[in-house]
PDB file of N, CA and C in Angstrom:
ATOM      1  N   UNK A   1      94.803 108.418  88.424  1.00  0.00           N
ATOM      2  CA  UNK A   1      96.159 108.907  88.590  1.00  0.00           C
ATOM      3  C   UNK A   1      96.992 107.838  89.295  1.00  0.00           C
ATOM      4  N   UNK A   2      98.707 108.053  88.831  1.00  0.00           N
ATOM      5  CA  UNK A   2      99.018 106.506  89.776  1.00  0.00           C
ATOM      6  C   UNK A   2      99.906 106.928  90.580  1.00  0.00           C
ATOM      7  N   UNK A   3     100.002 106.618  92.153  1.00  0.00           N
ATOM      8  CA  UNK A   3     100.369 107.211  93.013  1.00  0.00           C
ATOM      9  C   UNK A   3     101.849 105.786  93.450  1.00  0.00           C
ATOM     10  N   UNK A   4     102.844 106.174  93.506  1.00  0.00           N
ATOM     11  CA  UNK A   4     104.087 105.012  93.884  1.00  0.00           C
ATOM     12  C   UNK A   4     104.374 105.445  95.181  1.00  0.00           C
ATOM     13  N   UNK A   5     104.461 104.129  95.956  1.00  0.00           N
ATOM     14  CA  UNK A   5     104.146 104.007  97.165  1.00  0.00           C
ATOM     15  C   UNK A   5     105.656 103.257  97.585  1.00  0.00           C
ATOM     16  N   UNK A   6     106.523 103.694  98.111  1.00  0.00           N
ATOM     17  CA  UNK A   6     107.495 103.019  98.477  1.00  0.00           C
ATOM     18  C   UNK A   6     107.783 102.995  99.921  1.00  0.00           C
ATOM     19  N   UNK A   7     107.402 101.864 100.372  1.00  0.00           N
ATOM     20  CA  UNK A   7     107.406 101.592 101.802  1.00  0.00           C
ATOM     21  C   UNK A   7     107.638 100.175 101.938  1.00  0.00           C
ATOM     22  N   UNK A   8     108.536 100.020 103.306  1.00  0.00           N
ATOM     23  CA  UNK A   8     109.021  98.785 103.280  1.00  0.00           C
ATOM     24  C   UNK A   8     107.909  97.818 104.543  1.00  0.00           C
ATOM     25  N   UNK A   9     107.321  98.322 105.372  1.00  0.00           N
ATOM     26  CA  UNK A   9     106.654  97.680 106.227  1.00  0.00           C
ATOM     27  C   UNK A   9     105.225  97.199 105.863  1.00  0.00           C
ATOM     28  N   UNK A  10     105.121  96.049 105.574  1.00  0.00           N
ATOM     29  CA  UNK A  10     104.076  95.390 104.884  1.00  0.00           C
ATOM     30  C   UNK A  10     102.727  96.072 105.451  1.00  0.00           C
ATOM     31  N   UNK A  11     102.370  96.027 106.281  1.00  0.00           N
ATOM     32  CA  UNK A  11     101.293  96.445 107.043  1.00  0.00           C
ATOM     33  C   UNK A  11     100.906  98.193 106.672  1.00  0.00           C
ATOM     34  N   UNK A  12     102.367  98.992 106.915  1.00  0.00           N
ATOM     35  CA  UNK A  12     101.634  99.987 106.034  1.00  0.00           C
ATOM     36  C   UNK A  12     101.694 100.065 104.688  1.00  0.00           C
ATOM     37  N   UNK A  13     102.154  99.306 104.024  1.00  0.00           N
ATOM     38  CA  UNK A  13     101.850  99.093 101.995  1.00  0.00           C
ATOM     39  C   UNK A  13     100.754  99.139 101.986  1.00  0.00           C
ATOM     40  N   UNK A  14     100.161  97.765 102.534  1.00  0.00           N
ATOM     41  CA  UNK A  14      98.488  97.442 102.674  1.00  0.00           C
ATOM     42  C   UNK A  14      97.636  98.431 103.158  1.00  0.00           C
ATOM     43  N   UNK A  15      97.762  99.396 104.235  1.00  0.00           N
ATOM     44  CA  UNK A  15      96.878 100.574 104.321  1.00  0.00           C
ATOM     45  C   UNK A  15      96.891 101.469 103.195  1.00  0.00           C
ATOM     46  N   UNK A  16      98.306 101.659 102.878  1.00  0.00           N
ATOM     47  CA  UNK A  16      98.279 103.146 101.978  1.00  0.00           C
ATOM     48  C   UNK A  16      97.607 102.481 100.583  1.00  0.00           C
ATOM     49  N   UNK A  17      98.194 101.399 100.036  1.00  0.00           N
ATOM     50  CA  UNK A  17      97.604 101.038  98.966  1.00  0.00           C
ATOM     51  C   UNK A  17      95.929 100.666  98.915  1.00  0.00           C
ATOM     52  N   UNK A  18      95.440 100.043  99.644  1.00  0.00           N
ATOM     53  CA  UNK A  18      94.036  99.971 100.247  1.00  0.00           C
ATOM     54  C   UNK A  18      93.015 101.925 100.145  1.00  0.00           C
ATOM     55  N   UNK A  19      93.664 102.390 100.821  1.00  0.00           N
ATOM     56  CA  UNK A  19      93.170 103.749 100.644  1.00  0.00           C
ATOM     57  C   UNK A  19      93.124 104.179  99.449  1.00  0.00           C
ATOM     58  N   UNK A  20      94.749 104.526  99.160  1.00  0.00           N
ATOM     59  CA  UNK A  20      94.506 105.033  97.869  1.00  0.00           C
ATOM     60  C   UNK A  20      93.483 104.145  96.618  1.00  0.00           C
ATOM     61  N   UNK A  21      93.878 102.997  96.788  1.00  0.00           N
ATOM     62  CA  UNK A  21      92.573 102.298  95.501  1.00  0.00           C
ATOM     63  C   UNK A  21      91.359 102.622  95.573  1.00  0.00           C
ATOM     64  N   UNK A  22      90.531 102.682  96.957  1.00  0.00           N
ATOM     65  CA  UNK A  22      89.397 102.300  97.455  1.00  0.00           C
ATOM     66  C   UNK A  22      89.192 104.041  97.003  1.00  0.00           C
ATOM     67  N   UNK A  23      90.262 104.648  96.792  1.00  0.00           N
ATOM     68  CA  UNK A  23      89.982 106.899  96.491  1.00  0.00           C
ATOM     69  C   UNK A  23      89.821 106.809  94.768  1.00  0.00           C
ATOM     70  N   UNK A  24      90.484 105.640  94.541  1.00  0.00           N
ATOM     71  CA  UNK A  24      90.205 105.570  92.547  1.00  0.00           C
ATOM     72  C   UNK A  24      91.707 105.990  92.226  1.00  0.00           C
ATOM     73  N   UNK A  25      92.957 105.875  92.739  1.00  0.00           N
ATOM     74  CA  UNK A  25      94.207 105.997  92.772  1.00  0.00           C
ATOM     75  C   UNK A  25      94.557 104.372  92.234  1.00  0.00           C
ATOM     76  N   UNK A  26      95.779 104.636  91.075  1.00  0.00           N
ATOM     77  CA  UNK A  26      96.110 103.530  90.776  1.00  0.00           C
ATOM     78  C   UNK A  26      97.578 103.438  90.988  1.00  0.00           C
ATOM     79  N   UNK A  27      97.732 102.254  92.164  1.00  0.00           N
ATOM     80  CA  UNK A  27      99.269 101.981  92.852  1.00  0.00           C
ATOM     81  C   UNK A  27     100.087 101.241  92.459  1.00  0.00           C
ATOM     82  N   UNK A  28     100.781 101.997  92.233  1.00  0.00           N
ATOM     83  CA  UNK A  28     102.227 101.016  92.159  1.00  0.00           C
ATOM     84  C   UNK A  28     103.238 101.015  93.736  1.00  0.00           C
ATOM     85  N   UNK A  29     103.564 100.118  93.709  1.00  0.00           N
ATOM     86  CA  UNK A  29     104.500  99.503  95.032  1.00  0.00           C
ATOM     87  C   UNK A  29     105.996  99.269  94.796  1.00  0.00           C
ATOM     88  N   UNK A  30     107.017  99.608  95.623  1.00  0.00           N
ATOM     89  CA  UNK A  30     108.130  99.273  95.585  1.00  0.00           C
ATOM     90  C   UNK A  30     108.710  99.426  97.377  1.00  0.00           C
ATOM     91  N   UNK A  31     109.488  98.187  97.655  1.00  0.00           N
ATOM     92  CA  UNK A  31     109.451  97.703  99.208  1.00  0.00           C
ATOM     93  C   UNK A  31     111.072  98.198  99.510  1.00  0.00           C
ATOM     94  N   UNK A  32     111.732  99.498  98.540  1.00  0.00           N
ATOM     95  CA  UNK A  32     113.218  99.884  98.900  1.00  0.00           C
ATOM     96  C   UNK A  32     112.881 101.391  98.018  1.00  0.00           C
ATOM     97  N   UNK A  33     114.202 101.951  98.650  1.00  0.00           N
ATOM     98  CA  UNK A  33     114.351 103.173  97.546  1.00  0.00           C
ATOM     99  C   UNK A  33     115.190 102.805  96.045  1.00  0.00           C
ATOM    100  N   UNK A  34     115.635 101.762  96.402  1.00  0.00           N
ATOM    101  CA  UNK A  34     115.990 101.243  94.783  1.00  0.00           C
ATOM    102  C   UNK A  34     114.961 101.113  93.297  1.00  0.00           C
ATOM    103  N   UNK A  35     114.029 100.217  94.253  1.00  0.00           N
ATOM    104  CA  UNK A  35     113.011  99.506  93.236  1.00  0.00           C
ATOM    105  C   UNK A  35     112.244 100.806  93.187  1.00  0.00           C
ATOM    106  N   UNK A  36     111.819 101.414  94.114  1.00  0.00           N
ATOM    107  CA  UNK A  36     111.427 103.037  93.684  1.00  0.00           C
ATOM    108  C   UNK A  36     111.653 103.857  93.063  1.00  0.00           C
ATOM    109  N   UNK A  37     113.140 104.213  92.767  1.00  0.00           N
ATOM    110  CA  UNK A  37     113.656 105.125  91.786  1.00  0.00           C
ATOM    111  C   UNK A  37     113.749 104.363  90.656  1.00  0.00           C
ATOM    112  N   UNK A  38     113.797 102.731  90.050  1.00  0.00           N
ATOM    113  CA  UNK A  38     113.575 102.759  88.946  1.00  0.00           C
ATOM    114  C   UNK A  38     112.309 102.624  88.655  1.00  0.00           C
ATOM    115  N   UNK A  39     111.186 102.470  89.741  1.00  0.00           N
ATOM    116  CA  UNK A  39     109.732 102.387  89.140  1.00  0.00           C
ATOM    117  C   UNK A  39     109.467 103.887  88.378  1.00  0.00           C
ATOM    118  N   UNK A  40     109.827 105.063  89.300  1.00  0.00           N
ATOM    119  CA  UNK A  40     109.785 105.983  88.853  1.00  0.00           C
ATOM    120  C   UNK A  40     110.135 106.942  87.644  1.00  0.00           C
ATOM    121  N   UNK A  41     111.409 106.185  87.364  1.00  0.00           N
ATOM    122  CA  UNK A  41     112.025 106.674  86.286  1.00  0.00           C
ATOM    123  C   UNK A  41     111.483 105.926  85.138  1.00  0.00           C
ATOM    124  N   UNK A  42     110.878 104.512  85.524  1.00  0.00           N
ATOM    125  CA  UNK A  42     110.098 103.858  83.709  1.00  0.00           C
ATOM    126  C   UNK A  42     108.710 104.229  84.187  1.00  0.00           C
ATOM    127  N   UNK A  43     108.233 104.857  84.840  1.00  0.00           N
ATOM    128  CA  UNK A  43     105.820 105.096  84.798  1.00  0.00           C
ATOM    129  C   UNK A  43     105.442 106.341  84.599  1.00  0.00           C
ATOM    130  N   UNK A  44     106.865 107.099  85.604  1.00  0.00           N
ATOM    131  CA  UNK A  44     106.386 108.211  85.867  1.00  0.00           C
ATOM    132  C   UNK A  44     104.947 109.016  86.514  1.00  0.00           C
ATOM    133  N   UNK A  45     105.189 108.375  87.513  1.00  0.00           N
ATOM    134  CA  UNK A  45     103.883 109.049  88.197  1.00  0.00           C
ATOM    135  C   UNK A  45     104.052 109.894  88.811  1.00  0.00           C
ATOM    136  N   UNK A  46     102.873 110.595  88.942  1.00  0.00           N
ATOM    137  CA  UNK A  46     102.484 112.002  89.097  1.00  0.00           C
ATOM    138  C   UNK A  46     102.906 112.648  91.060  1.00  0.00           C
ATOM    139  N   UNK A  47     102.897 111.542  91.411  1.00  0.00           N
ATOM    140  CA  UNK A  47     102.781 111.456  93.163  1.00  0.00           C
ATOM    141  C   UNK A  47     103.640 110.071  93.392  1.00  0.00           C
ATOM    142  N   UNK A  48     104.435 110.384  94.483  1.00  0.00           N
ATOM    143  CA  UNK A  48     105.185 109.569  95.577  1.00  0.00           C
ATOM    144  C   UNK A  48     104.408 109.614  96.844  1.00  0.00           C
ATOM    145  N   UNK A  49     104.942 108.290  97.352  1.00  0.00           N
ATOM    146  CA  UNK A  49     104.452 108.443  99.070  1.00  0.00           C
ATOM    147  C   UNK A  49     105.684 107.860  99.092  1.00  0.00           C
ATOM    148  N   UNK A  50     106.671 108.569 100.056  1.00  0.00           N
ATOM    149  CA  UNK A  50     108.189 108.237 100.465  1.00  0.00           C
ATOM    150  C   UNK A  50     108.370 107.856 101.702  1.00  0.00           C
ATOM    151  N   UNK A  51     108.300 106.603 102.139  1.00  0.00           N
ATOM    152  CA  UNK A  51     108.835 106.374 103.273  1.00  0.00           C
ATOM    153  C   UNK A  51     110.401 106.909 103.892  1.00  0.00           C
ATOM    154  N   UNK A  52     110.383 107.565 105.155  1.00  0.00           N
ATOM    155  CA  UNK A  52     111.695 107.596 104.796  1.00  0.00           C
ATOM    156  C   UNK A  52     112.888 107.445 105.748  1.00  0.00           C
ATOM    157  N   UNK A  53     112.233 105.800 106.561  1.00  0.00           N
ATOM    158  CA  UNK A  53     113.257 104.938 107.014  1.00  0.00           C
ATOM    159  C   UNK A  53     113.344 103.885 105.990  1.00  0.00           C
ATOM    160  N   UNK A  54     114.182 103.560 104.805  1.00  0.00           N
ATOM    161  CA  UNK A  54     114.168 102.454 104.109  1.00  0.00           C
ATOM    162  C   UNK A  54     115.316 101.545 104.205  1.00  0.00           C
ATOM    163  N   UNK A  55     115.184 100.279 104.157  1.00  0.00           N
ATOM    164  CA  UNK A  55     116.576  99.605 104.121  1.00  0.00           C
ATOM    165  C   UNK A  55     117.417 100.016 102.966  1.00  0.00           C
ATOM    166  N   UNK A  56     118.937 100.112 103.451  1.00  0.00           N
ATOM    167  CA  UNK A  56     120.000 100.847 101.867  1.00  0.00           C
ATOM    168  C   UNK A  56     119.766 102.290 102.036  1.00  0.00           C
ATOM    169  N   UNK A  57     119.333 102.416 100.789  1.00  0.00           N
ATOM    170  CA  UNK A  57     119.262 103.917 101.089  1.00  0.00           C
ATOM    171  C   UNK A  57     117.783 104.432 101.570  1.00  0.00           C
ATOM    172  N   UNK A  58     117.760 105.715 102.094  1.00  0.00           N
ATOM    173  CA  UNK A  58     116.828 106.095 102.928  1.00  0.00           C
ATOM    174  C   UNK A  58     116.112 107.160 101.974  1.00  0.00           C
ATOM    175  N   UNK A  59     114.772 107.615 102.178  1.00  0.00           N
ATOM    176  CA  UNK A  59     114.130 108.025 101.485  1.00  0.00           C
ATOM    177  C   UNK A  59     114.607 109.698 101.234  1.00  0.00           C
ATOM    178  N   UNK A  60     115.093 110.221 102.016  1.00  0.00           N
ATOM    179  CA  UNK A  60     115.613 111.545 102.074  1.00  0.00           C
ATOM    180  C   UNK A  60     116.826 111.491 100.633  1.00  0.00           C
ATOM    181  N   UNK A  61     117.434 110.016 100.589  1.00  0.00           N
ATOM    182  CA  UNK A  61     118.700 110.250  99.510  1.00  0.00           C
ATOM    183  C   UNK A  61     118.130 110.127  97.936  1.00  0.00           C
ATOM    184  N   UNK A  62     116.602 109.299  98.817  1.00  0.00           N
ATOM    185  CA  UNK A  62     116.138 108.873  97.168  1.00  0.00           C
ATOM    186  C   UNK A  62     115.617 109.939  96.497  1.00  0.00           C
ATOM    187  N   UNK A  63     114.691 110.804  97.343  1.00  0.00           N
ATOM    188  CA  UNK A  63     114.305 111.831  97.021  1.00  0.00           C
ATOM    189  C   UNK A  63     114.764 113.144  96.246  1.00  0.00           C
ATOM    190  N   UNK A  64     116.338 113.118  96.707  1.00  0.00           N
ATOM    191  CA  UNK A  64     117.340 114.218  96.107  1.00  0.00           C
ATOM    192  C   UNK A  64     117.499 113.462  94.771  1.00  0.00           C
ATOM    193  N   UNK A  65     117.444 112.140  94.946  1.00  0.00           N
ATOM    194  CA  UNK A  65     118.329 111.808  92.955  1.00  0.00           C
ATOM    195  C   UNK A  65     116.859 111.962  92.656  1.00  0.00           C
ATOM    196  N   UNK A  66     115.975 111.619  92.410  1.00  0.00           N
ATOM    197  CA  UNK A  66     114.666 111.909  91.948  1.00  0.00           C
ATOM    198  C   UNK A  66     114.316 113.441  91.920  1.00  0.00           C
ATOM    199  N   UNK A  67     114.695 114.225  92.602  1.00  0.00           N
ATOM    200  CA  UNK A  67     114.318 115.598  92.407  1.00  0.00           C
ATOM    201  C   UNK A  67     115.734 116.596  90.995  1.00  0.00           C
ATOM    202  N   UNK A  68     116.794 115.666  91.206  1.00  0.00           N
ATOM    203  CA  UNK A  68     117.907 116.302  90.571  1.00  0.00           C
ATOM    204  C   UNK A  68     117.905 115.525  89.359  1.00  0.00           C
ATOM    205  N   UNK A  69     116.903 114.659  88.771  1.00  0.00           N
ATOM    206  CA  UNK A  69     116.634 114.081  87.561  1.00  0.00           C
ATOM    207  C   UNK A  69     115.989 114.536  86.552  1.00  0.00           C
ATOM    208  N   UNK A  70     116.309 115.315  85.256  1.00  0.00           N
ATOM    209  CA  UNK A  70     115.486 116.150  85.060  1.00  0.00           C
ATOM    210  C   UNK A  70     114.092 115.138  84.028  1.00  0.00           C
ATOM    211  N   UNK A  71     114.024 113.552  84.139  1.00  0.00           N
ATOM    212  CA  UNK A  71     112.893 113.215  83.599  1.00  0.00           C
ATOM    213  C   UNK A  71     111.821 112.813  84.956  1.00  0.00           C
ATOM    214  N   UNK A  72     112.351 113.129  86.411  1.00  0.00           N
ATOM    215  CA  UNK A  72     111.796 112.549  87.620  1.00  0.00           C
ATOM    216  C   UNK A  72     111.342 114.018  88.268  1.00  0.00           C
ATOM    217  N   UNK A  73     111.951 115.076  88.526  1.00  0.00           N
ATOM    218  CA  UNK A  73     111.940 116.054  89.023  1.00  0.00           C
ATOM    219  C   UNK A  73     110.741 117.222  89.300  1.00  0.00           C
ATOM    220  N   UNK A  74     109.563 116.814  88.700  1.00  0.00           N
ATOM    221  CA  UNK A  74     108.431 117.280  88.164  1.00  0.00           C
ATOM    222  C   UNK A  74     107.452 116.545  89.493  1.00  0.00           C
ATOM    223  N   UNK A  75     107.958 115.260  89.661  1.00  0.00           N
ATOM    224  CA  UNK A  75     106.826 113.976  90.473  1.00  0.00           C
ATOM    225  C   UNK A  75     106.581 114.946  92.046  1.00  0.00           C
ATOM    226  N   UNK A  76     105.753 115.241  92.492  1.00  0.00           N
ATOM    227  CA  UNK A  76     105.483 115.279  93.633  1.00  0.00           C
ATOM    228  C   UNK A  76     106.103 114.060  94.605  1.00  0.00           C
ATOM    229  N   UNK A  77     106.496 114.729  95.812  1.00  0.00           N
ATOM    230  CA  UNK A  77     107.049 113.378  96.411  1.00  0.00           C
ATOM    231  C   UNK A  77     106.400 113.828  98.302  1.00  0.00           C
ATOM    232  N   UNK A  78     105.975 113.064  98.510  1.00  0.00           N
ATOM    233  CA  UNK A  78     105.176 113.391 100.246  1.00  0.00           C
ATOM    234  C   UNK A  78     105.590 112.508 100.909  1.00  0.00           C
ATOM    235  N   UNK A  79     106.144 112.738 102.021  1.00  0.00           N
ATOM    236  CA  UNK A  79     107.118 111.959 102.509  1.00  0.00           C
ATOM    237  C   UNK A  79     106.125 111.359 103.717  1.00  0.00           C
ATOM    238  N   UNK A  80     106.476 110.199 104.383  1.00  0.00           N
ATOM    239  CA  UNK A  80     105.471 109.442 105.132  1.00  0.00           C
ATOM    240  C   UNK A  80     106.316 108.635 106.147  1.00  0.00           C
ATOM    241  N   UNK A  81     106.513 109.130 107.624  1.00  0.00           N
ATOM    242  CA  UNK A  81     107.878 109.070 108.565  1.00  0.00           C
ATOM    243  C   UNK A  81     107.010 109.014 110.248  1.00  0.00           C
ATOM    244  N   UNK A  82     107.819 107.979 110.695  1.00  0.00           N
ATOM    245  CA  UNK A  82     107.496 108.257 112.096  1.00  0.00           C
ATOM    246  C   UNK A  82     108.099 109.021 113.316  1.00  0.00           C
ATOM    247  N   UNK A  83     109.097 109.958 112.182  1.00  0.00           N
ATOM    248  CA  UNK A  83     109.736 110.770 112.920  1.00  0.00           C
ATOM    249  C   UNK A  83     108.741 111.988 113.220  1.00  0.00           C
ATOM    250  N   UNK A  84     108.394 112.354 114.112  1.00  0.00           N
ATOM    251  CA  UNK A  84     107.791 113.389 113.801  1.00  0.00           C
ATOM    252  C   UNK A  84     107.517 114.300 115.223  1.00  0.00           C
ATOM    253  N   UNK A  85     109.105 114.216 115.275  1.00  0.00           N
ATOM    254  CA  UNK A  85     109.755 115.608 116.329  1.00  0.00           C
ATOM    255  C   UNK A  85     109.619 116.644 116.007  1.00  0.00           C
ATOM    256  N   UNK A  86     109.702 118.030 116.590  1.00  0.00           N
ATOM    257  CA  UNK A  86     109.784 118.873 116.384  1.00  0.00           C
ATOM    258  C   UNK A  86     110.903 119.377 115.364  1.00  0.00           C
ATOM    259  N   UNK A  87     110.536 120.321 114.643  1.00  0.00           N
ATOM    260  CA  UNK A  87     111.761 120.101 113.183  1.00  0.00           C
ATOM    261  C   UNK A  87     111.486 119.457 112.427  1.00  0.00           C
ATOM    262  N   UNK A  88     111.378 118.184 112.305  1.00  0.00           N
ATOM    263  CA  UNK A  88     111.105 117.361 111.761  1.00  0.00           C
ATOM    264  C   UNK A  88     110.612 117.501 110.046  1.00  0.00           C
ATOM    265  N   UNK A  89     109.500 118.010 110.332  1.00  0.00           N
ATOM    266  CA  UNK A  89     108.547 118.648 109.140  1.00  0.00           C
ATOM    267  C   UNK A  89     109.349 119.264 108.561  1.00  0.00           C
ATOM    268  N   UNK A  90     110.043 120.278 108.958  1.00  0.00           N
ATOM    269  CA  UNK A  90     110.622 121.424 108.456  1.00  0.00           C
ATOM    270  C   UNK A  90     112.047 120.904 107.487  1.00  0.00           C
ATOM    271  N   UNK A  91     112.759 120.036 108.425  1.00  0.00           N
ATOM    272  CA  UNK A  91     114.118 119.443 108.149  1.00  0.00           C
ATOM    273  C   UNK A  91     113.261 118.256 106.880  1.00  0.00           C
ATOM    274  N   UNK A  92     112.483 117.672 106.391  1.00  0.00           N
ATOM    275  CA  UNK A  92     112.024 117.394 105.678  1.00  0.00           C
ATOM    276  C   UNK A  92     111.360 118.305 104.414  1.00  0.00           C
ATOM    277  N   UNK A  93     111.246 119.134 104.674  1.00  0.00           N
ATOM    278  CA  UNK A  93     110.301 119.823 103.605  1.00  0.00           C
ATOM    279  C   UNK A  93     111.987 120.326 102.998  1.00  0.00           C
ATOM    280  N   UNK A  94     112.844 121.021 103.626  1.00  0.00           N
ATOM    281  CA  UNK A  94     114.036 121.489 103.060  1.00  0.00           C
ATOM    282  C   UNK A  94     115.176 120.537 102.014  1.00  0.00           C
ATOM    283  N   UNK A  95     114.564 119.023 102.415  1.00  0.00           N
ATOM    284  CA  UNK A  95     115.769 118.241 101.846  1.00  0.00           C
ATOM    285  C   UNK A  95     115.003 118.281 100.702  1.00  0.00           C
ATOM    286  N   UNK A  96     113.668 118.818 100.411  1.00  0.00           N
ATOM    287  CA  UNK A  96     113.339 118.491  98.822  1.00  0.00           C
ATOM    288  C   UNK A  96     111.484 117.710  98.554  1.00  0.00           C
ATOM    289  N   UNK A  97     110.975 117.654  99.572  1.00  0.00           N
ATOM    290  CA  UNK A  97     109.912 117.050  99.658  1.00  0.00           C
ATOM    291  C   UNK A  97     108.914 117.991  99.821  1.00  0.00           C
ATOM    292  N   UNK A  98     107.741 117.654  98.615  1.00  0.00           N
ATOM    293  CA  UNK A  98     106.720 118.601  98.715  1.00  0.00           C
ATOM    294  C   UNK A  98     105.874 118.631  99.850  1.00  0.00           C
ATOM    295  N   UNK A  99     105.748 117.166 100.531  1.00  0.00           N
ATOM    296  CA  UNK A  99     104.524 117.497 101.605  1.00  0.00           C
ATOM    297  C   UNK A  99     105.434 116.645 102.827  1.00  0.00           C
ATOM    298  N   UNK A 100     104.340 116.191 103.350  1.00  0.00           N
ATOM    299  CA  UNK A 100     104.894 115.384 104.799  1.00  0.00           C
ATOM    300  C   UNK A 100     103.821 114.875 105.969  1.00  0.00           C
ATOM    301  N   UNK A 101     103.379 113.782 105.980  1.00  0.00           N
ATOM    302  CA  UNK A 101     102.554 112.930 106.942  1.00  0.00           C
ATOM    303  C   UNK A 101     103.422 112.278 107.817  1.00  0.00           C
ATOM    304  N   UNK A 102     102.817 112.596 109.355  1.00  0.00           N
ATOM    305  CA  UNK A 102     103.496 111.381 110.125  1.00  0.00           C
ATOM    306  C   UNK A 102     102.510 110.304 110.157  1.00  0.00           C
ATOM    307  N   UNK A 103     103.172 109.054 111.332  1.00  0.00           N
ATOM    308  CA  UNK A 103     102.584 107.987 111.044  1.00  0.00           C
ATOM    309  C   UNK A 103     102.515 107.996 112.449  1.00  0.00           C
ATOM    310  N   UNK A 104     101.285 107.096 112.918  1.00  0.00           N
ATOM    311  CA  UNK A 104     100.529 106.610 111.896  1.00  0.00           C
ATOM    312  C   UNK A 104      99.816 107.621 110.917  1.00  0.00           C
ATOM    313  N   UNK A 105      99.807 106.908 109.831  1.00  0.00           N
ATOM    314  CA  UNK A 105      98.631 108.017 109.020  1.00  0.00           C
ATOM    315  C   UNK A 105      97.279 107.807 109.304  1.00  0.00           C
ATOM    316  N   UNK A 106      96.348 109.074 109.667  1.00  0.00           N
ATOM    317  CA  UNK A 106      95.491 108.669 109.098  1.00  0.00           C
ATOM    318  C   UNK A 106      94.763 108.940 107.692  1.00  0.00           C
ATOM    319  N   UNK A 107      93.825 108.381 107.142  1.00  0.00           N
ATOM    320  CA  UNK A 107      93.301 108.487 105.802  1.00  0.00           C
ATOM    321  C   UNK A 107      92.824 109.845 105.136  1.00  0.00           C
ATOM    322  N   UNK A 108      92.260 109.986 106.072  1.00  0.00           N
ATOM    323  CA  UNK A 108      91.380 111.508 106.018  1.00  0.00           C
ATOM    324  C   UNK A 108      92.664 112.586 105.235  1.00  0.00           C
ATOM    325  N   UNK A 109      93.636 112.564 106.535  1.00  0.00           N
ATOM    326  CA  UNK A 109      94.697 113.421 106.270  1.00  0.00           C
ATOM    327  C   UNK A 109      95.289 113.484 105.200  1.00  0.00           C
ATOM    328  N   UNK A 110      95.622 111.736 104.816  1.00  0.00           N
ATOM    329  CA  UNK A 110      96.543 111.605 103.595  1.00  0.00           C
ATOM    330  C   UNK A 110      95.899 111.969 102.415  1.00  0.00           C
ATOM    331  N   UNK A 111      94.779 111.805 102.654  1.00  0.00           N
ATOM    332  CA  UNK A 111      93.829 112.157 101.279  1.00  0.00           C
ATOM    333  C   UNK A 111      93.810 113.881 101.011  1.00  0.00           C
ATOM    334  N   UNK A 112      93.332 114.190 102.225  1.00  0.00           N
ATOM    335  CA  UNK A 112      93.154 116.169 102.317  1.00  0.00           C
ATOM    336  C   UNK A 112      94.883 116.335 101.508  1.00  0.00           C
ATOM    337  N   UNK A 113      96.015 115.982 102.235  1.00  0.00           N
ATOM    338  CA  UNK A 113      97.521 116.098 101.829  1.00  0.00           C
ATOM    339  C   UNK A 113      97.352 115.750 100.008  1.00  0.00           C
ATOM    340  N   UNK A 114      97.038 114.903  99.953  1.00  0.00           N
ATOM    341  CA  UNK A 114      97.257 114.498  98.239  1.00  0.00           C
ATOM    342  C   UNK A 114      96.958 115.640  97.420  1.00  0.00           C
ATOM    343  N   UNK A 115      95.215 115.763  98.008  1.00  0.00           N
ATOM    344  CA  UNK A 115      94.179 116.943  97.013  1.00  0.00           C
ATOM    345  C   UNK A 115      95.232 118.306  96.789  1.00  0.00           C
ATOM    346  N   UNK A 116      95.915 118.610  97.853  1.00  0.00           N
ATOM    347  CA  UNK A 116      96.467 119.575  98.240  1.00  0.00           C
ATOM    348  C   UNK A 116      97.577 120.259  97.475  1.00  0.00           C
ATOM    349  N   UNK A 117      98.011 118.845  97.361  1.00  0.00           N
ATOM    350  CA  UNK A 117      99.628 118.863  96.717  1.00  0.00           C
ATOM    351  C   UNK A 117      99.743 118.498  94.967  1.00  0.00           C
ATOM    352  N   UNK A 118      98.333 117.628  94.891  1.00  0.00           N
ATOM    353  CA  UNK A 118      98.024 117.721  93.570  1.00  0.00           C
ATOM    354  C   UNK A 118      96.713 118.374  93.199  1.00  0.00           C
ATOM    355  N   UNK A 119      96.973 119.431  92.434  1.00  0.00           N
ATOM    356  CA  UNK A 119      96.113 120.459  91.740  1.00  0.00           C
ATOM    357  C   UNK A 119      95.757 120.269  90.595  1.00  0.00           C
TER     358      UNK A 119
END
């Protein structure tokens, strides 16, 4: 399955992508919410991991045009934030996002989160 990973901080690309391969997940990468929404709109994969401090636009805006697309709108999208105040979760799950990891992640979690969210 191919999981698009849009995160701008090199260090976590390399974890999430590392995990997911090493789970039999095949990644695609994009380092903005730009290059993300058009990866998404030409592969179509099944699962997002949304960062969602991004330079430009932020993952919360990318998420709404991707959810209000009706060839994108289907993709699971799990959002992956170091915000992770109280609310937080919640004020995330409402803008449109199926799941939600804070960071750091760990593996275990993100993996249990994936199984979860994809059935």
């Amino acid at each position: 399955m191919k999981v698009l990973v849009i995160e701008n901080n090199s260090i976590n690309m390399k974890f999430l992508s590392n995990v997911l391969e090493i789970s039999g997940y095949e990644v695609l990468e994009a380092t903005d919410a730009a290059i993300g929404i058009s990866i998404a709109r030409e592969k179509l994969p099944p699962l997002i991991l949304m960062d969602i401090q991004l330079p430009g636009m932020d993952g919360i805006c990318a998420t709404k045009i991707l959810k209000n697309d009706e060839k994108t709108k289907y993709i699971k999208i799990i959002a992956t934030t170091a915000s992770a105040m109280k609310g937080d979760k919640e004020r995330i799950i409402e803008a449109g996002f199926d799941g939600y990891i804070a960071k750091p992640i760990r593996y275990k979690e993100l993996l249990n989160i994936i199984k979860s969210i994809i059935k």
